[in-house]
N, C-alpha and C. Protein backbone atom coordinates (compact mmCIF):
# COMPACT_ATOMS: atom_id res chain seq x y z
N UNK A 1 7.16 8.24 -10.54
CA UNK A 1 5.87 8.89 -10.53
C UNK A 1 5.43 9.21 -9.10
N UNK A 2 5.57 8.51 -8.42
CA UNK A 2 5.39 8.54 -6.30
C UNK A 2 6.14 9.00 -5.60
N UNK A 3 7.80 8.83 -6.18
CA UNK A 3 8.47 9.04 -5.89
C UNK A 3 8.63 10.33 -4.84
N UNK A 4 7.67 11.32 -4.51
CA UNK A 4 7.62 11.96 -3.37
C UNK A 4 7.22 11.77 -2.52
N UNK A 5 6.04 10.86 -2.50
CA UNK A 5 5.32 10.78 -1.75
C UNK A 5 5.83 9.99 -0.17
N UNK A 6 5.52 10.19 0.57
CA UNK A 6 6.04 9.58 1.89
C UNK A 6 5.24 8.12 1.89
N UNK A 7 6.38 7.61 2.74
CA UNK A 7 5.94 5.92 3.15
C UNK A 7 4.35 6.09 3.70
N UNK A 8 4.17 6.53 4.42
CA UNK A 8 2.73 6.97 4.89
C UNK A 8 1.37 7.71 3.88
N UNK A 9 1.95 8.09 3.03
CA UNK A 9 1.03 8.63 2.23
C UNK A 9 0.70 7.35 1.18
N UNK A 10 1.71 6.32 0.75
CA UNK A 10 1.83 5.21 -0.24
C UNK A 10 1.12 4.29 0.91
N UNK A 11 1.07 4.14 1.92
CA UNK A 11 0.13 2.81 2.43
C UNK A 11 -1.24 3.52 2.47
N UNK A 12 -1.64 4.89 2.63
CA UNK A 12 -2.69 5.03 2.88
C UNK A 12 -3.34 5.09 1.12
N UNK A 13 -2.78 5.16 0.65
CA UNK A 13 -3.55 5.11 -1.11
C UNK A 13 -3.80 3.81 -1.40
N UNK A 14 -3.01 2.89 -0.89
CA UNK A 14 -2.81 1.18 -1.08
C UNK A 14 -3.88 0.83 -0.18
N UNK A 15 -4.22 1.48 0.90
CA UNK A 15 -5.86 1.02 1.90
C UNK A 15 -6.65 1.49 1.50
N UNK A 16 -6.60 2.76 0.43
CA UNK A 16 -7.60 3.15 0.11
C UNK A 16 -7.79 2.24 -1.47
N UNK A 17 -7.58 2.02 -2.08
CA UNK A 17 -7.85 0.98 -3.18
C UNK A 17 -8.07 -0.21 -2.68
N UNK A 18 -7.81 -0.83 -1.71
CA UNK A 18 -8.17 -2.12 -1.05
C UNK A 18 -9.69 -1.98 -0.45
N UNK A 19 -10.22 -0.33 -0.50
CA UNK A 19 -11.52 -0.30 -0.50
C UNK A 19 -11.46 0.13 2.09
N UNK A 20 -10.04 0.47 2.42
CA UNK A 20 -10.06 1.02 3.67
C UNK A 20 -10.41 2.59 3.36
N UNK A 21 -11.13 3.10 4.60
CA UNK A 21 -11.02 4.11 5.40
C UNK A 21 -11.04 4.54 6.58
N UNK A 22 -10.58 5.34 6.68
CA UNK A 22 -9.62 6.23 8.03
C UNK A 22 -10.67 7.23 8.79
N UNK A 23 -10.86 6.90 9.55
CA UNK A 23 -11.49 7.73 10.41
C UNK A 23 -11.33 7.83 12.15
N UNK A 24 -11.12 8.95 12.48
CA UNK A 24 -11.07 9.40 13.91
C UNK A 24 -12.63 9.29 14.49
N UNK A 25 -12.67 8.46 15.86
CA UNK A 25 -14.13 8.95 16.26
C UNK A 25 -13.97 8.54 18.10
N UNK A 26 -14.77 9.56 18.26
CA UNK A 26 -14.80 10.49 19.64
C UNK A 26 -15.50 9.27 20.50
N UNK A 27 -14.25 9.33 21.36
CA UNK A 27 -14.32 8.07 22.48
C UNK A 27 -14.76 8.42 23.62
N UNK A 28 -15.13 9.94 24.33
CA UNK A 28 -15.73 10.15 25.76
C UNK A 28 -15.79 12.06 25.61
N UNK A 29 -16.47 12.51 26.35
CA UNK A 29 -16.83 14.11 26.12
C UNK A 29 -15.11 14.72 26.69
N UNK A 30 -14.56 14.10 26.78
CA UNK A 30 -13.15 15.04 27.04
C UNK A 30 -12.40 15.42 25.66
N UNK A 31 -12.59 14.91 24.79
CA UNK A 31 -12.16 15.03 23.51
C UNK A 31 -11.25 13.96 22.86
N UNK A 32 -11.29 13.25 23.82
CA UNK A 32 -10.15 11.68 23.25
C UNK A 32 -10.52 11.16 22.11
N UNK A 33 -9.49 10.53 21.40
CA UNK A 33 -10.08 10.31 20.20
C UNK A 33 -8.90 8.67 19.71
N UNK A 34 -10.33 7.91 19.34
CA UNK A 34 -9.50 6.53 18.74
C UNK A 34 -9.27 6.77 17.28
N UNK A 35 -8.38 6.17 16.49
CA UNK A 35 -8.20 6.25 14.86
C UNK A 35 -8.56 4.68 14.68
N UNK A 36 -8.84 4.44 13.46
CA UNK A 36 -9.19 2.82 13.02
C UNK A 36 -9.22 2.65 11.88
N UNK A 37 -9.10 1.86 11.21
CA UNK A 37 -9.28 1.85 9.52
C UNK A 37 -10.73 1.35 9.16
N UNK A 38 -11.54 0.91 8.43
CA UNK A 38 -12.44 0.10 8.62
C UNK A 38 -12.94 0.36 7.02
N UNK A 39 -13.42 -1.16 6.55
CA UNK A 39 -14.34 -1.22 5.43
C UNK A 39 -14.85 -2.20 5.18
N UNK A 40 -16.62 -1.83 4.32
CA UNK A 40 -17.44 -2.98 4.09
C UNK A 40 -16.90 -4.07 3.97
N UNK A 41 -18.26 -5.21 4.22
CA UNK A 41 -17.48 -6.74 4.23
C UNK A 41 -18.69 -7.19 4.07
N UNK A 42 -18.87 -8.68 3.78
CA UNK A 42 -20.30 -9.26 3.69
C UNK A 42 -21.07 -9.49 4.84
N UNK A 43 -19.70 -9.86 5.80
CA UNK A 43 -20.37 -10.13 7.14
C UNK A 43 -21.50 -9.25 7.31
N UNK A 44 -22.12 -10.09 8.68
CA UNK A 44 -23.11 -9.26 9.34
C UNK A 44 -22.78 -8.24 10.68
N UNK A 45 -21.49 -9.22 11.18
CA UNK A 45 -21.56 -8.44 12.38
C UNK A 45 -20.64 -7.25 12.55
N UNK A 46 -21.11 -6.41 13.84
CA UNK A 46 -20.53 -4.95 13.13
C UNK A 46 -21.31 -4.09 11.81
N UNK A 47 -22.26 -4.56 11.81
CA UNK A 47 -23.06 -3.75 10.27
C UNK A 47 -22.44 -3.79 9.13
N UNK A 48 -21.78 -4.95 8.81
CA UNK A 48 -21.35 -5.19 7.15
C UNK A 48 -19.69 -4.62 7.03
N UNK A 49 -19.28 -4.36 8.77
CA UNK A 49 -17.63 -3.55 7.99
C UNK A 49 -16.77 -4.53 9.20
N UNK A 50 -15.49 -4.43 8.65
CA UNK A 50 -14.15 -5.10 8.95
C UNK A 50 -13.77 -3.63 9.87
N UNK A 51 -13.20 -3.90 11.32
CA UNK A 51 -12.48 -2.65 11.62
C UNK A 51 -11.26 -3.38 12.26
N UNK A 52 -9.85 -2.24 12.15
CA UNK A 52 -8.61 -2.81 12.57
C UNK A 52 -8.15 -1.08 13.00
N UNK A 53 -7.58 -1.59 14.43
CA UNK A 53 -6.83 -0.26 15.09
C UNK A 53 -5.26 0.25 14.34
N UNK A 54 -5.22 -1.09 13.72
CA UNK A 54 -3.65 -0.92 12.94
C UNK A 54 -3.89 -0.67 11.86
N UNK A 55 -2.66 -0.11 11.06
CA UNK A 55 -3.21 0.37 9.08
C UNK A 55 -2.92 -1.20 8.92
N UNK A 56 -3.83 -1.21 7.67
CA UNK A 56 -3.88 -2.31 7.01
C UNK A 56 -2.88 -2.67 5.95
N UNK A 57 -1.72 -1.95 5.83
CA UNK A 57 -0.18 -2.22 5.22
C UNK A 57 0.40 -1.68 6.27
N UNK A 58 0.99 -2.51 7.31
CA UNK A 58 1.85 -1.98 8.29
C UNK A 58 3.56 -2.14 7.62
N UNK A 59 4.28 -0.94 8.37
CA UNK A 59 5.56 -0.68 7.63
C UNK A 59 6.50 -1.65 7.80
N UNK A 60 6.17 -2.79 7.18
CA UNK A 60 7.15 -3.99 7.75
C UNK A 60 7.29 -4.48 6.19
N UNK A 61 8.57 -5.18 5.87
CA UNK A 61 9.43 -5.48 4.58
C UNK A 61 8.10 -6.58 4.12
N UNK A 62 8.03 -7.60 5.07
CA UNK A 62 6.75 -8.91 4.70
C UNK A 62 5.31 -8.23 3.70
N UNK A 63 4.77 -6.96 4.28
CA UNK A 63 3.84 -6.62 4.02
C UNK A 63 3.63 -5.56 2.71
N UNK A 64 5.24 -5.05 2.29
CA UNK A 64 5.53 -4.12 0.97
C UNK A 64 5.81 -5.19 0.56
N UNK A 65 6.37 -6.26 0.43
CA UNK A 65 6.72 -7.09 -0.64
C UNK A 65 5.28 -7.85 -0.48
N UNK A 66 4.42 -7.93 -0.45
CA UNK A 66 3.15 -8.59 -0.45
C UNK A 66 2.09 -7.82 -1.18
N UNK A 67 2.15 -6.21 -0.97
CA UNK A 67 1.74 -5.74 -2.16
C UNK A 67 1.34 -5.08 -3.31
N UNK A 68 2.79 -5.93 -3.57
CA UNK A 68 3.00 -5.94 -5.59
C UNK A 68 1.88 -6.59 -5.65
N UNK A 69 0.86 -7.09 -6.68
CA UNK A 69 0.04 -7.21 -7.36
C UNK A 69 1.05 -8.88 -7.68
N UNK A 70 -0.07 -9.78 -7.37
CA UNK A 70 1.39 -11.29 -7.43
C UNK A 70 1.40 -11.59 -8.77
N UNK A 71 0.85 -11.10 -9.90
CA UNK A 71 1.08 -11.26 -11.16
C UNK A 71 1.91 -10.54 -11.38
N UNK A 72 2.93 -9.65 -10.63
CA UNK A 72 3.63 -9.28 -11.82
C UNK A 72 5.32 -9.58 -11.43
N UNK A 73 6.09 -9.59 -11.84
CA UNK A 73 7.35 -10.11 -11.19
C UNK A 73 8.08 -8.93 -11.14
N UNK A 74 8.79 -8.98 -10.15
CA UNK A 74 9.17 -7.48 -9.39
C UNK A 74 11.09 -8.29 -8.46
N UNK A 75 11.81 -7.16 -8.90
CA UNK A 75 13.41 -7.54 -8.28
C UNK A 75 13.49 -6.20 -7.13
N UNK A 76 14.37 -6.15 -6.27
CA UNK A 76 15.06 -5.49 -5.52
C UNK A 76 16.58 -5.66 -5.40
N UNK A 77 17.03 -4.29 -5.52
CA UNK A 77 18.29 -3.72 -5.36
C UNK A 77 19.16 -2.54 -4.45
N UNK A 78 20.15 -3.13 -3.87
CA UNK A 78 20.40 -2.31 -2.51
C UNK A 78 21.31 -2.28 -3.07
N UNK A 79 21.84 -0.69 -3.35
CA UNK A 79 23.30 -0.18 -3.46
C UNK A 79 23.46 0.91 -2.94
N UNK A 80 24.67 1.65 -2.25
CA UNK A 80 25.12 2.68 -2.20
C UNK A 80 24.08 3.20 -0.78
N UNK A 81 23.47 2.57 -0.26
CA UNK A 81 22.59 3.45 0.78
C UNK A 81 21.71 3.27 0.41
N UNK A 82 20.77 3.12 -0.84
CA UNK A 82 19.55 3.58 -1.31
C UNK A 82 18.83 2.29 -2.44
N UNK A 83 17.70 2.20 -2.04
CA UNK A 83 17.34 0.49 -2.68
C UNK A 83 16.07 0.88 -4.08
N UNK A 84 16.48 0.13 -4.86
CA UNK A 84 16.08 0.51 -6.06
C UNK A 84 14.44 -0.83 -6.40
N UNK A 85 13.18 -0.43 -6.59
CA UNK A 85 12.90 -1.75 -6.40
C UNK A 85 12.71 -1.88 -8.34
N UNK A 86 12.12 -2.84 -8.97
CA UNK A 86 11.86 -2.93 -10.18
C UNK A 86 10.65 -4.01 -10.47
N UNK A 87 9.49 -3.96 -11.37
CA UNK A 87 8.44 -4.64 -11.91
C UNK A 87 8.46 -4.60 -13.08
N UNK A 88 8.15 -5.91 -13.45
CA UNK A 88 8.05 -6.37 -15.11
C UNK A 88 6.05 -6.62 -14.85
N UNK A 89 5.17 -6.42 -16.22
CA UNK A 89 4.14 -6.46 -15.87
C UNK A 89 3.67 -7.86 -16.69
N UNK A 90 2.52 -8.20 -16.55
CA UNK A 90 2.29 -9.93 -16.53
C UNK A 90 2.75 -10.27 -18.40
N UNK A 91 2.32 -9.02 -18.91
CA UNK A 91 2.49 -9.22 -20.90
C UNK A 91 4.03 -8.76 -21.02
N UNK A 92 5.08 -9.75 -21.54
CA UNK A 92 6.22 -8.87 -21.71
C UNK A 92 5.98 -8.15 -22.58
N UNK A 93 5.75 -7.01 -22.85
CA UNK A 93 5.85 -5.80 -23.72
C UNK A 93 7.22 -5.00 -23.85
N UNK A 94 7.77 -5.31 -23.08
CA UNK A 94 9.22 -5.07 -22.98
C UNK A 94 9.22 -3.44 -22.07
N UNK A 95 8.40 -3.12 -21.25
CA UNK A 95 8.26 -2.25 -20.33
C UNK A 95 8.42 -2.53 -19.11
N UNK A 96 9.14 -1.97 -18.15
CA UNK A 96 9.22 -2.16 -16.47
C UNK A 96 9.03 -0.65 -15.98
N UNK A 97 8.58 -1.13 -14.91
CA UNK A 97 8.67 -0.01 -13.56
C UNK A 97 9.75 0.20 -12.39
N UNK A 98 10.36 1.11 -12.13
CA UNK A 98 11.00 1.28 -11.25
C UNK A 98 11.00 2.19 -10.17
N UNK A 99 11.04 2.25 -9.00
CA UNK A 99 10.83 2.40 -8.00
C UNK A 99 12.07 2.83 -6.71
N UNK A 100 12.52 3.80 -6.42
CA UNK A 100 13.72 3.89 -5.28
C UNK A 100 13.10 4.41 -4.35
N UNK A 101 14.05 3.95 -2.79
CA UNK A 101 13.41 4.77 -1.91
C UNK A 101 14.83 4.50 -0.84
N UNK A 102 14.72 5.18 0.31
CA UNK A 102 15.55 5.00 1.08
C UNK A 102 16.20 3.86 1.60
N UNK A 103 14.57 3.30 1.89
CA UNK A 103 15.26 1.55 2.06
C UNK A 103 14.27 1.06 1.19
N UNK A 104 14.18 -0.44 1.37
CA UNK A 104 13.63 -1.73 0.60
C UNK A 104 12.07 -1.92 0.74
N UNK A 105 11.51 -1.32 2.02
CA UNK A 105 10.75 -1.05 2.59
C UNK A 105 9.39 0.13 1.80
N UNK A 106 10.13 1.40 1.85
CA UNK A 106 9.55 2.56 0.92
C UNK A 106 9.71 2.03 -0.41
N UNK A 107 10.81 1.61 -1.00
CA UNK A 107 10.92 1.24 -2.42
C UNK A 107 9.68 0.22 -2.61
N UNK A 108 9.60 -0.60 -2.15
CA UNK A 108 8.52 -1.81 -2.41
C UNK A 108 7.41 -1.13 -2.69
N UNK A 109 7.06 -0.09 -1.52
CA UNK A 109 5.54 0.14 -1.23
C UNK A 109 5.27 0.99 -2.30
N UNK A 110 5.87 2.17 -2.80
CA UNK A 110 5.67 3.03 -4.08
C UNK A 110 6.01 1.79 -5.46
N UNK A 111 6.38 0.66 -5.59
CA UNK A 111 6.64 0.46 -6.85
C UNK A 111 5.13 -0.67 -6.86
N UNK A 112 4.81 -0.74 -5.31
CA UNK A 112 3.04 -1.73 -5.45
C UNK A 112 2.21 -0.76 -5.75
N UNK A 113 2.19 0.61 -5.50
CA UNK A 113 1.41 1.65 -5.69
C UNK A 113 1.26 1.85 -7.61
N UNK A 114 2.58 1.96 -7.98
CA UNK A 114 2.58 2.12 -9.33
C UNK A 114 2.05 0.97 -10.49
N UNK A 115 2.60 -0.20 -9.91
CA UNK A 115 2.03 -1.83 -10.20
C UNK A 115 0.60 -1.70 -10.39
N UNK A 116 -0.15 -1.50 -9.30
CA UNK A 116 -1.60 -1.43 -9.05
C UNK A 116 -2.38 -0.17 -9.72
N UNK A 117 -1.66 0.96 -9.87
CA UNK A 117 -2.19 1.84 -10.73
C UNK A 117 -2.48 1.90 -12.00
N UNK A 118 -0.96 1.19 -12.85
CA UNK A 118 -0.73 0.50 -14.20
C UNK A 118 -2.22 -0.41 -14.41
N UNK A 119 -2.01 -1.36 -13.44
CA UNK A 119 -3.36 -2.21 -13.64
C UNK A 119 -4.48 -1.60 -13.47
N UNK A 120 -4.99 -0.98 -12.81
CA UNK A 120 -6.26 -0.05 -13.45
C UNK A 120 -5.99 1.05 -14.42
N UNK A 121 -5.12 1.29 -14.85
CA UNK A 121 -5.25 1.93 -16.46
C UNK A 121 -5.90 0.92 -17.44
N UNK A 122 -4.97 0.17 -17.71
CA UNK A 122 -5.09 -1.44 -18.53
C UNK A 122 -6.14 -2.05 -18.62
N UNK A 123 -7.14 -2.18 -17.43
CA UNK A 123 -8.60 -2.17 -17.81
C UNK A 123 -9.85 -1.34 -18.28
């Protein structure tokens, strides 16, 4: 179903359901410009928001395998060049998801995208 989508386009949908946004804002009259992610929080300080200069799914194996949705049990498979990932969802219904991508990396992050989508259908 994602399966086009670029590694970059799948973390920014995954920050954006985690409730991040992306915004550029103008650091001095020359036109420089910082990027940041940032979203509400209870805190006070800072006016109620969390900000981070880094995306909040950085492209590292730790952080696609982190998130799948931890209810649901999910395998990976490396053959031939190209890594296949797979999710079973928490009800066996006898349905899975599957997921390929170049490496283990992209595969993870589109099959947490699909994981997490499934689960807001379902409710």
């Amino acid at each position: 179903m994602y399966e086009n989508l670029t590694i970059q386009q799948v973390r920014d949908k995954l920050a954006e359901m985690d409730g991040w946004k992306y915004e550029p804002e103008q650091v001095d009259g020359m036109g420089a410009q910082a990027h940041y992610w940032w979203r509400w929080t209870i805190s006070s300080s800072h006016g109620g928001r969390t900000y981070s200069n880094t995306h909040p799914f950085p492209e590292t194996l730790d952080a696609a395998a982190a998130a799948l949705p931890k209810h649901w049990l999910g395998t990976i498979c490396n053959w031939m060049g190209k890594s296949t990932a797979q999710a079973w969802p928490p009800i066996a219904d006898g349905n899975h998801y599957i997921s390929d991508g170049p490496n283990e990396i992209v595969a993870r992050y589109r099959l947490a995208l699909t994981c997490r989508l499934a689960d807001k259908e379902a409710k």
